[in-house]
Protein backbone atom coordinates (compact mmCIF):
# COMPACT_ATOMS: atom_id res chain seq x y z
CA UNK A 1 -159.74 -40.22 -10.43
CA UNK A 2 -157.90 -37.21 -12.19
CA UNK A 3 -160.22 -35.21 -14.23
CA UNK A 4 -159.52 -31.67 -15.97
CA UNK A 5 -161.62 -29.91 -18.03
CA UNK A 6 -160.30 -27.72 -21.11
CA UNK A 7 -161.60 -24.14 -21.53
CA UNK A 8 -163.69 -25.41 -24.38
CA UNK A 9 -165.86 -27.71 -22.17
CA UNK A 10 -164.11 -30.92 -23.69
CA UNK A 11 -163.66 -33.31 -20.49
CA UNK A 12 -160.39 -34.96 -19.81
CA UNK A 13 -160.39 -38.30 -17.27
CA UNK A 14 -157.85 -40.76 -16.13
CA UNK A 15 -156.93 -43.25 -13.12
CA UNK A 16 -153.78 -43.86 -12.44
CA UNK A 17 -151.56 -44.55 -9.25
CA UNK A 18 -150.42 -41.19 -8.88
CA UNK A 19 -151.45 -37.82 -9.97
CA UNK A 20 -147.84 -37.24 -11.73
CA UNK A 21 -149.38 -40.22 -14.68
CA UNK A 22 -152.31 -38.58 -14.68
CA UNK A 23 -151.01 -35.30 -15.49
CA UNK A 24 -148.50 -36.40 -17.74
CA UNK A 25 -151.47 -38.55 -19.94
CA UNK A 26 -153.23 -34.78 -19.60
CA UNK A 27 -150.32 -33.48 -21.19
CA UNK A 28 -149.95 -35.89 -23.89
CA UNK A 29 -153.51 -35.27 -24.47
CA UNK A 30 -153.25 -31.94 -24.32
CA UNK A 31 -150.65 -32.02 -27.22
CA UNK A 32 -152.62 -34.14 -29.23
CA UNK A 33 -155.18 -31.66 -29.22
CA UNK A 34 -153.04 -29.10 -30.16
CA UNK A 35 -151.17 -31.85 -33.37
CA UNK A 36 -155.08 -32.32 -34.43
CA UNK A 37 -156.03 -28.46 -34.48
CA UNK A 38 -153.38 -27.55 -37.12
């Protein structure tokens, strides 16, 4: 389990294979984030 928590307390979580998928769904989420704030 990958987890990764933003600087505003909002918890990130995935399971994947490797940690390279879970980083790259962090990313994506990341963005997202990021699309939704503006």
């Amino acid at each position: 389990m990958y987890e990764y928590r933003h600087t505003d307390g909002e918890l990130f979580s995935a399971t994947a294979p490797t940690i390279e998928l879970c980083r790259q769904w962090r990313d994506e989420w990341l963005a997202e984030r990021s699309n939704n704030s503006q």
